[in-house]
Structure formats: structure tokens, C-alpha cells
PDB file of N, CA and C in Angstrom:
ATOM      1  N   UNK A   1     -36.681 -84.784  10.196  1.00  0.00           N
ATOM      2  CA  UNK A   1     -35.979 -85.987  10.629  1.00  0.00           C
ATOM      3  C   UNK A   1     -36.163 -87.111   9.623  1.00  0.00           C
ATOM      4  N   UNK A   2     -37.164 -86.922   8.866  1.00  0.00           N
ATOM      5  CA  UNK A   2     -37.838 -88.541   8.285  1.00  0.00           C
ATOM      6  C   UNK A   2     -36.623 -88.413   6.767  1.00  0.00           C
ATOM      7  N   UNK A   3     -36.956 -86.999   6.413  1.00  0.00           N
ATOM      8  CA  UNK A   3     -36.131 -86.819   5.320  1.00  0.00           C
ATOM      9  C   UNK A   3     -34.410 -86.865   5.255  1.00  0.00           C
ATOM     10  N   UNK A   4     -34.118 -86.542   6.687  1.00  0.00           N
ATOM     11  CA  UNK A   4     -32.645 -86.370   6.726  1.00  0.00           C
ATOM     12  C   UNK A   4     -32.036 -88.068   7.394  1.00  0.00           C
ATOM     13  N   UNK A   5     -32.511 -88.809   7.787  1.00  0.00           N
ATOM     14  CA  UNK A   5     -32.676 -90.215   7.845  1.00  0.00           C
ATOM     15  C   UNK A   5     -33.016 -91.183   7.800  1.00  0.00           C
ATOM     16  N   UNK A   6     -34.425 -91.793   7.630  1.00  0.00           N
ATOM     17  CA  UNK A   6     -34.959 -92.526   7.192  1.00  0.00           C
ATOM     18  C   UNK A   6     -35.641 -92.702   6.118  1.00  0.00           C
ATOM     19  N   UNK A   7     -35.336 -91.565   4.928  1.00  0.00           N
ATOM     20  CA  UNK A   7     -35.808 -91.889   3.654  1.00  0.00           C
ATOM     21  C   UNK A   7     -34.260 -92.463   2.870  1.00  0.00           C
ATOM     22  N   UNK A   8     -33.110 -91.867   3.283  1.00  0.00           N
ATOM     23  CA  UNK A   8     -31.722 -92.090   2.673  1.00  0.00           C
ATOM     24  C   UNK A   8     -31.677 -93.592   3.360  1.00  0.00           C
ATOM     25  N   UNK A   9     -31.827 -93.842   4.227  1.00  0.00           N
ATOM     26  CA  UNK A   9     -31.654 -95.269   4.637  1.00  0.00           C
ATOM     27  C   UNK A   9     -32.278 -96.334   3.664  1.00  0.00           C
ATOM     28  N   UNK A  10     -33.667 -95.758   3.741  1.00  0.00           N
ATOM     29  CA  UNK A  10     -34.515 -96.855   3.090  1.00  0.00           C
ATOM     30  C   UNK A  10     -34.316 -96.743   1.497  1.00  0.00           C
ATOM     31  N   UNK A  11     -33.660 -95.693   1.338  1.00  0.00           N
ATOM     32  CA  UNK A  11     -33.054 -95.785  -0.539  1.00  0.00           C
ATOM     33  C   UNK A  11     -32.043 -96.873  -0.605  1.00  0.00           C
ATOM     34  N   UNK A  12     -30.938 -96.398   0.229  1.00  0.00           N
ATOM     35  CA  UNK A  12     -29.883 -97.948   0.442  1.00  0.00           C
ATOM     36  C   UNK A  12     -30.126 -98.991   0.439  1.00  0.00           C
ATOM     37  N   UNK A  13     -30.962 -99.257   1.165  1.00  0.00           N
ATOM     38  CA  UNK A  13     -31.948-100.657   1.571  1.00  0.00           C
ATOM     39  C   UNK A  13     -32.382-101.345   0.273  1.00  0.00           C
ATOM     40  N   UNK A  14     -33.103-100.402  -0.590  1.00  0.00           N
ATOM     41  CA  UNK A  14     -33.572-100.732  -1.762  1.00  0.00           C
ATOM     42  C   UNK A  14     -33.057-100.902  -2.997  1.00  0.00           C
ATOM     43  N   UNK A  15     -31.706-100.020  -2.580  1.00  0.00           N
ATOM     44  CA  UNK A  15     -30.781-100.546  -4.121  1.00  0.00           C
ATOM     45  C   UNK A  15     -29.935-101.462  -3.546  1.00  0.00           C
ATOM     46  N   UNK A  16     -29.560-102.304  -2.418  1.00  0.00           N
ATOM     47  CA  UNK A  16     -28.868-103.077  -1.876  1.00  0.00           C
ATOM     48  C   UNK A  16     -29.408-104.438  -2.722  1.00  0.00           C
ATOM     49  N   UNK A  17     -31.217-104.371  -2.177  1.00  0.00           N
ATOM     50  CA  UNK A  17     -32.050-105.475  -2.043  1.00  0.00           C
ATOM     51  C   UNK A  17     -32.067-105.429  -4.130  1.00  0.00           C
ATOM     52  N   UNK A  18     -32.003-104.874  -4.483  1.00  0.00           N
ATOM     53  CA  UNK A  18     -32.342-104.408  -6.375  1.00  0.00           C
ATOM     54  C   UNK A  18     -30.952-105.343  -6.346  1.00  0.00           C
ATOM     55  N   UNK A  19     -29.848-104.897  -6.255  1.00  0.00           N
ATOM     56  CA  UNK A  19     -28.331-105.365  -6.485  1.00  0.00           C
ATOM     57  C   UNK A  19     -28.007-106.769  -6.227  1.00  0.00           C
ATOM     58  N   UNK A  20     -28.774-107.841  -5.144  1.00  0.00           N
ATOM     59  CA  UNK A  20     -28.711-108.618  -5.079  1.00  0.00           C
ATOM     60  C   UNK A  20     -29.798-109.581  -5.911  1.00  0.00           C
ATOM     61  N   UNK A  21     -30.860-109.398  -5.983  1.00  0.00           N
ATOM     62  CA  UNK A  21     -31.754-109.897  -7.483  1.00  0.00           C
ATOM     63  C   UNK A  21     -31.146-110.062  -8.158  1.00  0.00           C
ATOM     64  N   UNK A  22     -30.538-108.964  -9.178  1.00  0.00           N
ATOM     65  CA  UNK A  22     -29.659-108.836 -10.024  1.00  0.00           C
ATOM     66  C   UNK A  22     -28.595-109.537 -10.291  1.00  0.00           C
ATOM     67  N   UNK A  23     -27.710-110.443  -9.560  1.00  0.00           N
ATOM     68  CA  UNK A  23     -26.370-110.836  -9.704  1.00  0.00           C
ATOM     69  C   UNK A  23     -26.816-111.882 -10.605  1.00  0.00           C
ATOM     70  N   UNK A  24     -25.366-112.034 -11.406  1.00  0.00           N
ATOM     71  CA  UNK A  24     -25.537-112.845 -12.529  1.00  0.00           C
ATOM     72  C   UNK A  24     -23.763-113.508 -12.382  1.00  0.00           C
ATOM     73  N   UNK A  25     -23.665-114.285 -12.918  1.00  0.00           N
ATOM     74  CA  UNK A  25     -22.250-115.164 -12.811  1.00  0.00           C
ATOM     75  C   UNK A  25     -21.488-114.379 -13.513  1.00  0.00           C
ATOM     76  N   UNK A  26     -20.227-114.538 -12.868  1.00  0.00           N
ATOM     77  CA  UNK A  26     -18.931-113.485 -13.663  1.00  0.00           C
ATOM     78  C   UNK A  26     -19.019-112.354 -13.227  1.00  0.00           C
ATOM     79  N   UNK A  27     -19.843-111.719 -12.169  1.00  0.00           N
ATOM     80  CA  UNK A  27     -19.312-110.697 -11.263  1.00  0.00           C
ATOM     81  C   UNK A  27     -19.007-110.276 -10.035  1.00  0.00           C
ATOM     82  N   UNK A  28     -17.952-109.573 -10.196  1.00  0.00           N
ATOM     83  CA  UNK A  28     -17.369-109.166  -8.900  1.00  0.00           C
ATOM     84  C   UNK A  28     -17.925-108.931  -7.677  1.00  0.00           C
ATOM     85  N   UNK A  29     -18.226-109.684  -6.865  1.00  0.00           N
ATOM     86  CA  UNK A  29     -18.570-108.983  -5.511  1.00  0.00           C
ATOM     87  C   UNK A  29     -17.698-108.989  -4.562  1.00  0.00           C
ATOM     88  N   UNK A  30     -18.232-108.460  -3.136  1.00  0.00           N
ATOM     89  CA  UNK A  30     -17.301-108.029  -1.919  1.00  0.00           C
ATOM     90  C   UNK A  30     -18.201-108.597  -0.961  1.00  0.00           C
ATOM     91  N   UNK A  31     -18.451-109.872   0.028  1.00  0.00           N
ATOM     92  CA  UNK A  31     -19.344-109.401   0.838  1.00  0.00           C
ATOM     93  C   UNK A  31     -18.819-108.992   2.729  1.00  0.00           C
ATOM     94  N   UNK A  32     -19.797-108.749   3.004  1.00  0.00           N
ATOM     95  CA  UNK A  32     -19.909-108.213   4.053  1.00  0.00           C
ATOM     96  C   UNK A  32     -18.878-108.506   5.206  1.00  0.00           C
ATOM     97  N   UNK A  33     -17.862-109.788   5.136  1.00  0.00           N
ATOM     98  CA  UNK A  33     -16.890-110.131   5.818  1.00  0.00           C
ATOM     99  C   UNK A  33     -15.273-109.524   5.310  1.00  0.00           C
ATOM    100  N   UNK A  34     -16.099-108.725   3.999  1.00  0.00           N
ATOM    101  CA  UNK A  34     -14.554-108.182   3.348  1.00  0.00           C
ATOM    102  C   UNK A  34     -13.982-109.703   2.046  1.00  0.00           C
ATOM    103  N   UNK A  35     -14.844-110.764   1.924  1.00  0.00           N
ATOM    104  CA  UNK A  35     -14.333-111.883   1.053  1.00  0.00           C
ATOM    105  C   UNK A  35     -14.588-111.231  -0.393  1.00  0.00           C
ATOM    106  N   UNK A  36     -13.316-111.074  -1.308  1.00  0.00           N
ATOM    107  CA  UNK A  36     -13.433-110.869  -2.938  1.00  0.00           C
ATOM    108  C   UNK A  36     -13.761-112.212  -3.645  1.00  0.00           C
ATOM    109  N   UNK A  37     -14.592-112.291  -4.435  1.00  0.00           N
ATOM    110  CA  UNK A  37     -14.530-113.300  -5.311  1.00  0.00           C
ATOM    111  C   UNK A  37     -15.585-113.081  -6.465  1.00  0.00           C
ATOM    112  N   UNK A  38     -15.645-113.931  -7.572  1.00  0.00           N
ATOM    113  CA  UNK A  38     -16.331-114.015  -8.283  1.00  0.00           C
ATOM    114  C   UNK A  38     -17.851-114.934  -8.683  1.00  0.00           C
ATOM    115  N   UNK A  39     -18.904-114.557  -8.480  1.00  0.00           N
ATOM    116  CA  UNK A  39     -20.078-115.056  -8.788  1.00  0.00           C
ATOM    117  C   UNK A  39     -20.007-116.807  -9.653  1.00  0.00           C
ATOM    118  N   UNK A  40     -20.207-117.497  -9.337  1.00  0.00           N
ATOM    119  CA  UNK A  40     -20.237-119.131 -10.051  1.00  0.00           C
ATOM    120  C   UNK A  40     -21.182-119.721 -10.534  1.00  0.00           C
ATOM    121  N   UNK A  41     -22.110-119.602  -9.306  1.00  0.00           N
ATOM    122  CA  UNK A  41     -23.858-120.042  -9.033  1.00  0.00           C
ATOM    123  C   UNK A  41     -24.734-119.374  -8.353  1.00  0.00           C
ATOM    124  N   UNK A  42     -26.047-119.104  -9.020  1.00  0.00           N
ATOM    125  CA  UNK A  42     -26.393-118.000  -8.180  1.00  0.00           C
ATOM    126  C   UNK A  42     -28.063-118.933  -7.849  1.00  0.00           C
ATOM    127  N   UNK A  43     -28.181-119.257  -5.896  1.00  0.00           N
ATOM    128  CA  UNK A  43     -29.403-120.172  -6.231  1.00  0.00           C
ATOM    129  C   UNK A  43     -30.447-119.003  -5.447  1.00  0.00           C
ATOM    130  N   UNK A  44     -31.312-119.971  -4.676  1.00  0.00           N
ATOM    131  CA  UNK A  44     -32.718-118.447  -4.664  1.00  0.00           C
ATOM    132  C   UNK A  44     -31.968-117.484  -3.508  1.00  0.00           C
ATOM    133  N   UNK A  45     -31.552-118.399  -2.567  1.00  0.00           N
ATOM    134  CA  UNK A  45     -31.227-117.651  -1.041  1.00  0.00           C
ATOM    135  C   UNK A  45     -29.865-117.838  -0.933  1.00  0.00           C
ATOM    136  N   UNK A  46     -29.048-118.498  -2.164  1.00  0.00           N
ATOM    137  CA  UNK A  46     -27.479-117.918  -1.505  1.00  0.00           C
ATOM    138  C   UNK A  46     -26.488-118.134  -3.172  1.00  0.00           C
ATOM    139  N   UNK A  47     -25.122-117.895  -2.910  1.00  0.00           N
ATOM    140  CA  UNK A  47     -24.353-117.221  -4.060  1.00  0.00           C
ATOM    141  C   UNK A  47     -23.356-118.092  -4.075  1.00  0.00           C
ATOM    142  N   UNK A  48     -22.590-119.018  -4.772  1.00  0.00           N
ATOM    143  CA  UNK A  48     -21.648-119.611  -4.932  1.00  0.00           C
ATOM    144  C   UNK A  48     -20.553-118.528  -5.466  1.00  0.00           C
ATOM    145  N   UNK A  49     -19.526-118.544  -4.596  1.00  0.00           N
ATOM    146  CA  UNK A  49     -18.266-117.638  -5.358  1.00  0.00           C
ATOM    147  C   UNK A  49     -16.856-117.948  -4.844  1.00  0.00           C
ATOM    148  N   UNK A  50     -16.350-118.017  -6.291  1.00  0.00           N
ATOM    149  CA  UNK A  50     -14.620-118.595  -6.652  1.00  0.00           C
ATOM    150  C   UNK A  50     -14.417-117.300  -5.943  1.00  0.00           C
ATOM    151  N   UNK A  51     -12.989-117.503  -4.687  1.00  0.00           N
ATOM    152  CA  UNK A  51     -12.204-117.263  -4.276  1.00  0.00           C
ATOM    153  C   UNK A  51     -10.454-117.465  -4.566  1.00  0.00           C
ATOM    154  N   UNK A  52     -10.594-118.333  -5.077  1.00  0.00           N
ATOM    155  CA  UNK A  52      -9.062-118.876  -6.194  1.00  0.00           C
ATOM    156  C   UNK A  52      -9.419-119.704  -7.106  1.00  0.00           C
ATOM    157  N   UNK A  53      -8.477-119.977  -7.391  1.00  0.00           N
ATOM    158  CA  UNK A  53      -8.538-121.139  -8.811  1.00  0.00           C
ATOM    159  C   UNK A  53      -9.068-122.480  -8.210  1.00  0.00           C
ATOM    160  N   UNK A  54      -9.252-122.958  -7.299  1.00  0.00           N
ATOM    161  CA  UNK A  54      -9.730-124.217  -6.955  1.00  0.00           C
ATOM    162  C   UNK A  54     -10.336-124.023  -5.712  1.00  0.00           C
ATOM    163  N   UNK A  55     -11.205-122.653  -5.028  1.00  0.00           N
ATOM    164  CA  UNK A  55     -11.620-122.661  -3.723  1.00  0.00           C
ATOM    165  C   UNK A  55     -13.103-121.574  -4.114  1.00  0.00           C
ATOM    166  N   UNK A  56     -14.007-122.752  -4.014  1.00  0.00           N
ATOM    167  CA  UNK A  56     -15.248-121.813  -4.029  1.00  0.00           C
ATOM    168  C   UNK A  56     -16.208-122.336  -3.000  1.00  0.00           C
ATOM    169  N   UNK A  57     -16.898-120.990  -2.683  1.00  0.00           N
ATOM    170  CA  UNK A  57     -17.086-120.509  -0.959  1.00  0.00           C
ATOM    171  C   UNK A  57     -18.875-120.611  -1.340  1.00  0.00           C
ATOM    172  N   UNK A  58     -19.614-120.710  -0.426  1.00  0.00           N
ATOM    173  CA  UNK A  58     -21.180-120.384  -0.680  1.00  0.00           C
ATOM    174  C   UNK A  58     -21.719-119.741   0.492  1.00  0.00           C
ATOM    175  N   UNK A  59     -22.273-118.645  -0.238  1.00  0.00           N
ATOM    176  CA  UNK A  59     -22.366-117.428   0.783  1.00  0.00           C
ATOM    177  C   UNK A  59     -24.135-117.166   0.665  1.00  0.00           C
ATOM    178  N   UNK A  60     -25.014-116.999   1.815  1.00  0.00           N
ATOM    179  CA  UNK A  60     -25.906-115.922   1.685  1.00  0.00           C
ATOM    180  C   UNK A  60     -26.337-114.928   1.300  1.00  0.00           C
ATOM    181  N   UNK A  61     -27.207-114.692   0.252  1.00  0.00           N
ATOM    182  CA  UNK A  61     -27.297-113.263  -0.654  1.00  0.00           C
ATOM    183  C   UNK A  61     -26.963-112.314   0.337  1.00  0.00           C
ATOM    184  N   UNK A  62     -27.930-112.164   1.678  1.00  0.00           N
ATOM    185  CA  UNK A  62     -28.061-111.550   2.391  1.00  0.00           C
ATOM    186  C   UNK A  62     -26.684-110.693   2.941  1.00  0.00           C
ATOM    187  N   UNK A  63     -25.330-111.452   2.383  1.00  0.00           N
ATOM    188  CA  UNK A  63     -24.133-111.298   3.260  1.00  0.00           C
ATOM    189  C   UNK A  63     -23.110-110.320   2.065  1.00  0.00           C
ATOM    190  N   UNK A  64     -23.837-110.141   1.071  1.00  0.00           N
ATOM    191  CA  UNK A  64     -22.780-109.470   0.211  1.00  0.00           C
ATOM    192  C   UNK A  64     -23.330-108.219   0.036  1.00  0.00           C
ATOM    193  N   UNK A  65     -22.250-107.475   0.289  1.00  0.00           N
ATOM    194  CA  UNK A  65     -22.368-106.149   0.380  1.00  0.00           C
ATOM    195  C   UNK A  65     -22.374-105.104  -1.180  1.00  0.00           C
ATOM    196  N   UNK A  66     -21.445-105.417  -1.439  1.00  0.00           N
ATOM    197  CA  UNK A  66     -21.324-104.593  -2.817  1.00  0.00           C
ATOM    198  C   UNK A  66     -21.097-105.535  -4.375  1.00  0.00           C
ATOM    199  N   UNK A  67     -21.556-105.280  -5.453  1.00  0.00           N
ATOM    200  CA  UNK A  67     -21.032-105.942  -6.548  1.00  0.00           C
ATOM    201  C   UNK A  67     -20.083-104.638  -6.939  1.00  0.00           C
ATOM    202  N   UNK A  68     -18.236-105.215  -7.375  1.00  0.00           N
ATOM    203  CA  UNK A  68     -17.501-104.061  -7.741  1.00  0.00           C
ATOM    204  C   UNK A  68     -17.794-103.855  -9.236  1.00  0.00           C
ATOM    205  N   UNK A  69     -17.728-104.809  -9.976  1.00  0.00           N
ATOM    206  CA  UNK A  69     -18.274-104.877 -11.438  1.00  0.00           C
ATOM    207  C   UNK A  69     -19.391-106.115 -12.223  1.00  0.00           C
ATOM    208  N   UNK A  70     -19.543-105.451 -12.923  1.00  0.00           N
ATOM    209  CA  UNK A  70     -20.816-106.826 -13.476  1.00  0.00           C
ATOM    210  C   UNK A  70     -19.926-106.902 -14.974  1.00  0.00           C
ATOM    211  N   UNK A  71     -20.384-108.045 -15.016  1.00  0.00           N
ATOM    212  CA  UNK A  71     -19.769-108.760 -16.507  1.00  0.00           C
ATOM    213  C   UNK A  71     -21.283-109.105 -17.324  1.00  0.00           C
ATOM    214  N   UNK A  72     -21.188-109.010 -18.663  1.00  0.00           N
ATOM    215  CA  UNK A  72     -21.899-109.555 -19.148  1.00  0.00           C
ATOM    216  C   UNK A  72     -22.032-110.667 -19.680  1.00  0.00           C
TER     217      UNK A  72
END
């Protein structure tokens, strides 16, 4: 049981928690409400991200789900 679910969980968990450290301005994320936008400001506990050309949103690390690409 431990192996067929709660070790795959806690891998997710850990490259989720790795992926959000990581963000750097100029990349793509998705978070968790389905919002696309791009990285702006990144402060300790939350993420500034352009949604259009003149609409930027500030989100909770905690709330973004995936980065689609990273820029360097």
C-alpha cells in the first residue's frame, strides 16, 4: 500500500514544493484556478503575474499548479 500510494504522492508533493522555489520571472505558469500568465515578481509567500498587457494579478505560491515553460 505505502509503495502503490503514498510514496508516488509524496514524490508529487516534492517536485511541486522544488517547482515553486524555483520560479523565476518570465515563466509560464498555470495556477490552480486554471489562470495563464506570466511570472513579474516573485516575493517569499506569493507570485506577481501578467495576465494581459496591463492586468497583473498576485497570487499565492501555494496556488500555482504547474510552470508550462521556464525562460531564462
Amino acid at each position: 500500500f505505502y509503495f502503490l500510494v503514498i510514496k508516488p504522492q509524496k514524490k508529487k508533493q516534492k517536485e511541486q514544493e522544488d517547482t515553486r522555489k524555483n520560479l523565476k520571472k518570465n515563466d509560464q505558469i498555470v495556477t490552480a484556478g486554471g489562470m495563464h500568465g506570466t511570472v513579474v515578481m516573485v516575493k517569499d509567500k506569493t507570485v506577481v503575474i501578467r495576465v494581459d498587457d496591463n492586468v497583473k494579478v498576485e497570487f499565492d505560491k501555494e496556488s500555482i499548479s504547474t510552470v508550462e515553460k521556464k525562460k531564462s
